[in-house]
Protein backbone atom coordinates (compact mmCIF):
# COMPACT_ATOMS: atom_id res chain seq x y z
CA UNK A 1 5.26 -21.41 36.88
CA UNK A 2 6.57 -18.55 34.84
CA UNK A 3 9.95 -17.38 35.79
CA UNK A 4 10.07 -14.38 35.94
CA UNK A 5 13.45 -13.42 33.28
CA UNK A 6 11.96 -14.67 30.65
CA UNK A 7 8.99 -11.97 30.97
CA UNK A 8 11.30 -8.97 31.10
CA UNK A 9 11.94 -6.85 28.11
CA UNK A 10 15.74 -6.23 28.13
CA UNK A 11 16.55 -2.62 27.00
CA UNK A 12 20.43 -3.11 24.85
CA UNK A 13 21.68 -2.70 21.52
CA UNK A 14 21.91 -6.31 21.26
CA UNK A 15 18.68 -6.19 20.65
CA UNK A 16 16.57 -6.20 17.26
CA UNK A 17 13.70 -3.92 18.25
CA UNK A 18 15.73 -1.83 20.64
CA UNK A 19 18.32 -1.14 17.67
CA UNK A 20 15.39 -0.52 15.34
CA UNK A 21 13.76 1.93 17.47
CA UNK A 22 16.70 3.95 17.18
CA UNK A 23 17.25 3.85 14.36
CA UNK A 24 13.91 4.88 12.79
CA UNK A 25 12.90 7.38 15.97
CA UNK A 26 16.12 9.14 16.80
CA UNK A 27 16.53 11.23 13.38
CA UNK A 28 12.26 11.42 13.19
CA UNK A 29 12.71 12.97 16.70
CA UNK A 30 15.83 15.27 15.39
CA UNK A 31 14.23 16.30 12.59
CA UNK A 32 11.27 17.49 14.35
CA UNK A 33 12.58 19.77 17.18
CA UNK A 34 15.16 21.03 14.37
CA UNK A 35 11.67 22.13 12.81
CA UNK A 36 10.14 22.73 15.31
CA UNK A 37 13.13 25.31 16.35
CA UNK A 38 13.53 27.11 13.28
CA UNK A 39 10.45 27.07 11.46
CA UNK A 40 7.65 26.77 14.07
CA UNK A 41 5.98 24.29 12.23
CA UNK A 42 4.56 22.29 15.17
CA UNK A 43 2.27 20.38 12.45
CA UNK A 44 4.50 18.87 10.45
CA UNK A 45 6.90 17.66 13.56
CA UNK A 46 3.49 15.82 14.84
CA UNK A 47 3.61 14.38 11.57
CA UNK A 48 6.95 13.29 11.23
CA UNK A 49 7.07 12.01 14.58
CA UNK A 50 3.94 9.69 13.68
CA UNK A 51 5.00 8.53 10.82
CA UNK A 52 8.35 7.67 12.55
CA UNK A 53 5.93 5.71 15.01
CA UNK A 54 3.81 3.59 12.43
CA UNK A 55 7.20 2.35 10.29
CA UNK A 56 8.52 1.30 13.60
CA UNK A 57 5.34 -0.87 14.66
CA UNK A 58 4.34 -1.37 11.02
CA UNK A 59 8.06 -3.21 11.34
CA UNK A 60 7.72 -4.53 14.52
CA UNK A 61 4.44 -6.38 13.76
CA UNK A 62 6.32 -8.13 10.66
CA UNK A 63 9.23 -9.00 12.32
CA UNK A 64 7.08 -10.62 15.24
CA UNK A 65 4.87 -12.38 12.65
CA UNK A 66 7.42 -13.68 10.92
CA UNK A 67 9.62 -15.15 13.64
CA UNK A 68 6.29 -16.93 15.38
């Protein structure tokens, strides 16, 4: 039997991929309404935000390769 803690993804800053996340998505997200905002550029936020979103799971795939 599983118990059912040890499933549970726990959402603090202790945290390697939580502190990650926030690291590499907070400024991409920033950056992109602050474009978004003043230039209009809807494109290049899309893009920004992506590429934001592959170096965190580019990462993330690593790290959990690594530590297996």
């Amino acid at each position: 039997m599983v118990n059912k803690e040890s499933k549970r993804f726990k959402v603090s800053l202790k945290n390697r991929q939580v502190r990650r996340k926030l690291v590499i998505m907070a400024p991409a997200i920033l950056v992109a309404v602050l474009i978004t905002l003043f230039y209009e550029l809807q494109f290049i936020s899309l893009l920004i935000v992506m590429l934001g979103a592959v170096l965190f799971y580019t990462w993330r795939f690593r790290f959990n390769r690594k530590n297996r």
